[in-house]
N, C-alpha and C. Protein backbone atom coordinates (compact mmCIF):
# COMPACT_ATOMS: atom_id res chain seq x y z
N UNK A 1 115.43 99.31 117.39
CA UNK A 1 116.16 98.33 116.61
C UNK A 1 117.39 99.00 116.00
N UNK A 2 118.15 98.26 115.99
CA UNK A 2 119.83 98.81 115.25
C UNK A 2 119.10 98.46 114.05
N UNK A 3 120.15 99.41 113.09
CA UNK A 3 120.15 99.05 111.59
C UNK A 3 121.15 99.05 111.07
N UNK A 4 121.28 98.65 110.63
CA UNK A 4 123.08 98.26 109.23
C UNK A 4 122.63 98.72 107.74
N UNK A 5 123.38 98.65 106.95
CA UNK A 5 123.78 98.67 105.55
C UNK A 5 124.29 97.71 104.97
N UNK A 6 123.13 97.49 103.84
CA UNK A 6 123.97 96.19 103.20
C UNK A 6 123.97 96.26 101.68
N UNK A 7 124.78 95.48 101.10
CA UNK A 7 124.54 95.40 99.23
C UNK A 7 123.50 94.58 99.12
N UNK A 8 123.10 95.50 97.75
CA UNK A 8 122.17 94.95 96.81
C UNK A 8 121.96 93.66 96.75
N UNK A 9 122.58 92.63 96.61
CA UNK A 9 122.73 91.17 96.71
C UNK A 9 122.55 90.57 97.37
N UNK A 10 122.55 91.13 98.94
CA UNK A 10 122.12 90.79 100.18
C UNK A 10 120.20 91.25 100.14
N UNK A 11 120.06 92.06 99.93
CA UNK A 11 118.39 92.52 100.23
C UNK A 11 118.16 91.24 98.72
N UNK A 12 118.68 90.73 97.44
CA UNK A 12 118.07 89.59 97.26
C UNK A 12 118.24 88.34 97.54
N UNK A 13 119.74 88.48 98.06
CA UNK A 13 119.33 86.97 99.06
C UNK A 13 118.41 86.98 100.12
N UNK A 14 118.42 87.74 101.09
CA UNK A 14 118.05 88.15 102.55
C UNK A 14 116.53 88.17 102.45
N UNK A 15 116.06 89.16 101.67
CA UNK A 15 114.94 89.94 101.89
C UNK A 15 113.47 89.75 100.99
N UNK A 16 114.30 90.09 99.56
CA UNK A 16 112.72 89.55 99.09
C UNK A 16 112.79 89.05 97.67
N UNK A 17 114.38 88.51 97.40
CA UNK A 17 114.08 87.08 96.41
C UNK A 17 113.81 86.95 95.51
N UNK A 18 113.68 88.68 94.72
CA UNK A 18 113.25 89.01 93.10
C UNK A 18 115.15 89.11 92.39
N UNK A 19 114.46 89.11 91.38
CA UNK A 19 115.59 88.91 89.88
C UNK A 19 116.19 90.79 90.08
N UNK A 20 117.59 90.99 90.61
CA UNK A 20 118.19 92.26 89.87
C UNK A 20 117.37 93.20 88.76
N UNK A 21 116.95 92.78 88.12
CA UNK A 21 116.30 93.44 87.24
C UNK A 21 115.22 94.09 87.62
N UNK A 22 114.49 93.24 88.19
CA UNK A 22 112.82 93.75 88.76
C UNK A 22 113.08 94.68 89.84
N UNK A 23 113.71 94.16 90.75
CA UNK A 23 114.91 95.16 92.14
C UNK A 23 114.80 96.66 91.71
N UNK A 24 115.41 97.03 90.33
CA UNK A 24 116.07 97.95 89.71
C UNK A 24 114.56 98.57 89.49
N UNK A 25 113.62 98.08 88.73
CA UNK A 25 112.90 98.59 88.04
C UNK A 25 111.51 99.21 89.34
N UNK A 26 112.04 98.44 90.38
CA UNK A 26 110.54 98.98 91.59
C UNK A 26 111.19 99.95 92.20
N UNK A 27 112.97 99.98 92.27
CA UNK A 27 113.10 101.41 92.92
C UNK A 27 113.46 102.71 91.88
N UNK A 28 113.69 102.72 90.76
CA UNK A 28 113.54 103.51 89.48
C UNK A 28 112.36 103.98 89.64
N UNK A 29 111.23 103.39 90.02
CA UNK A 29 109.60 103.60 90.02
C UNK A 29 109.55 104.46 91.16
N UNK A 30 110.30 104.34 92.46
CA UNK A 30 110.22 104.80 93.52
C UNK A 30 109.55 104.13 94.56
N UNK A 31 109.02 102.37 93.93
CA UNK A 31 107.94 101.56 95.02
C UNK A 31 109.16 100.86 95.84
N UNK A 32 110.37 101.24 95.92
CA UNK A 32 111.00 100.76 96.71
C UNK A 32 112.21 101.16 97.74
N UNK A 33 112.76 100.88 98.76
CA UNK A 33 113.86 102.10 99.48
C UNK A 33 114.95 101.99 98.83
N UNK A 34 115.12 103.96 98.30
CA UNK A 34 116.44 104.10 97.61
C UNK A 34 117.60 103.87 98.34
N UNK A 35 118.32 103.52 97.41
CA UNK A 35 119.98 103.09 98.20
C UNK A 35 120.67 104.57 98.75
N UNK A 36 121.52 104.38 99.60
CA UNK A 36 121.99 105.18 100.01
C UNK A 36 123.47 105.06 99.16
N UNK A 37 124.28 106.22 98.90
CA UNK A 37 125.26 106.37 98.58
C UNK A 37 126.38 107.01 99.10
N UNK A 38 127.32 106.24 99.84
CA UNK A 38 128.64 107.04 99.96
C UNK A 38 129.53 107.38 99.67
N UNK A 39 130.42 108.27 99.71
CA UNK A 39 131.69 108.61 99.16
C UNK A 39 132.69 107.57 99.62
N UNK A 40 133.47 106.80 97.99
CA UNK A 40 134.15 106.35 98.60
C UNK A 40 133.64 104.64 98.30
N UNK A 41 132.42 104.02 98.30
CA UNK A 41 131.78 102.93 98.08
C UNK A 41 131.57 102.89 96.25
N UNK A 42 131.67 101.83 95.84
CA UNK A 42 131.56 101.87 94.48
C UNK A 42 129.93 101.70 94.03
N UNK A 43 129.23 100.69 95.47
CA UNK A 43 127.93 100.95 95.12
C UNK A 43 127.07 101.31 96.13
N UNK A 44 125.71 101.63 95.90
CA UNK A 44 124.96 101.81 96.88
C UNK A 44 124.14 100.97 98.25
N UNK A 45 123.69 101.53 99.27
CA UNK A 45 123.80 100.58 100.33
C UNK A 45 122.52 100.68 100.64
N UNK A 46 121.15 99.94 101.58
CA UNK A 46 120.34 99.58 101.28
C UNK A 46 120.66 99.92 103.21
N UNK A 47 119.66 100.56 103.98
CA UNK A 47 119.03 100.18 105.22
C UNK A 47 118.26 99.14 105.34
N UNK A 48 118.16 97.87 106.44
CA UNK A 48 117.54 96.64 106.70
C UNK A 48 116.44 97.55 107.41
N UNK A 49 116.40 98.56 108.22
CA UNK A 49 115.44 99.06 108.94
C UNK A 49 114.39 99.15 107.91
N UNK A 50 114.82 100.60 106.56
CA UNK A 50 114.17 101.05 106.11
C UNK A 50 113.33 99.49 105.03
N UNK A 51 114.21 98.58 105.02
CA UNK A 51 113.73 97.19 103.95
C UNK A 51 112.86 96.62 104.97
N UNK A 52 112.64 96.55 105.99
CA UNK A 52 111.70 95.69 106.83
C UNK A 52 110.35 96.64 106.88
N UNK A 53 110.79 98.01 106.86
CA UNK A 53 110.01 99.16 106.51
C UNK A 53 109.02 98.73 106.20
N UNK A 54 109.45 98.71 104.52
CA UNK A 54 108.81 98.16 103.43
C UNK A 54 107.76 96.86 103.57
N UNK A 55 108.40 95.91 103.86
CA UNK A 55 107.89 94.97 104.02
C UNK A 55 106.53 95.06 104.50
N UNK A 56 106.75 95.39 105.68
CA UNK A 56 105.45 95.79 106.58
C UNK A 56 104.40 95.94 105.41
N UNK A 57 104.78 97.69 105.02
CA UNK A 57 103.96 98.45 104.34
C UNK A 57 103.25 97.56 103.36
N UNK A 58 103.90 96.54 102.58
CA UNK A 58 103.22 95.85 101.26
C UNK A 58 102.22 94.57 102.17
N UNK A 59 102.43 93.79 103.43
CA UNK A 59 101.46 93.44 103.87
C UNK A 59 100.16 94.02 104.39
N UNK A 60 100.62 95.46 105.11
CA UNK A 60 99.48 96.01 105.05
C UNK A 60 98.27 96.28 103.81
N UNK A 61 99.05 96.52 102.64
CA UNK A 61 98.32 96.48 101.73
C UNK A 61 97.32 95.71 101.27
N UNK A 62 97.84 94.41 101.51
CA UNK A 62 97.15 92.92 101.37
C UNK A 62 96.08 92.96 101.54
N UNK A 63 95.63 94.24 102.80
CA UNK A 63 94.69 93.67 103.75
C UNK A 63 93.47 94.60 103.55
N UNK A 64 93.74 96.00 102.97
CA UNK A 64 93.22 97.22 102.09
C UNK A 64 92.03 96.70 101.53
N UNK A 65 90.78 96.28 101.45
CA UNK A 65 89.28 95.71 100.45
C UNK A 65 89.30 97.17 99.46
N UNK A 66 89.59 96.61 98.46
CA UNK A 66 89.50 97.44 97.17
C UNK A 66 87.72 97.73 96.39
């Protein structure tokens, strides 16, 4: 699969639809993929690979009998 880079605003339109705030606070935690940063960009950029990544990973979880 190709992957791109996208803003922050896009992974909450696009992807998974939480409030900026909460966004901030699951990858501060580290439960979420850190942005990438380039020289030159004012903000940081987000892999769709590594966000579908994710995704996966938290359905698998679902499925985990605790």
């Amino acid at each position: 699969m190709d992957d791109k880079l996208i803003k922050k605003a896009d992974v909450i339109m696009e992807y998974i639809k939480i409030v900026e705030t909460k966004l901030d606070e699951i990858i501060k935690d580290g439960n979420f993929v850190a942005p990438i940063f380039i020289n030159g960009f004012a903000h940081g950029l987000y892999s769709v690979k590594e966000i579908q990544e994710w995704i996966e990973e938290q359905k698998q979880k679902r499925n985990i009998k605790k």
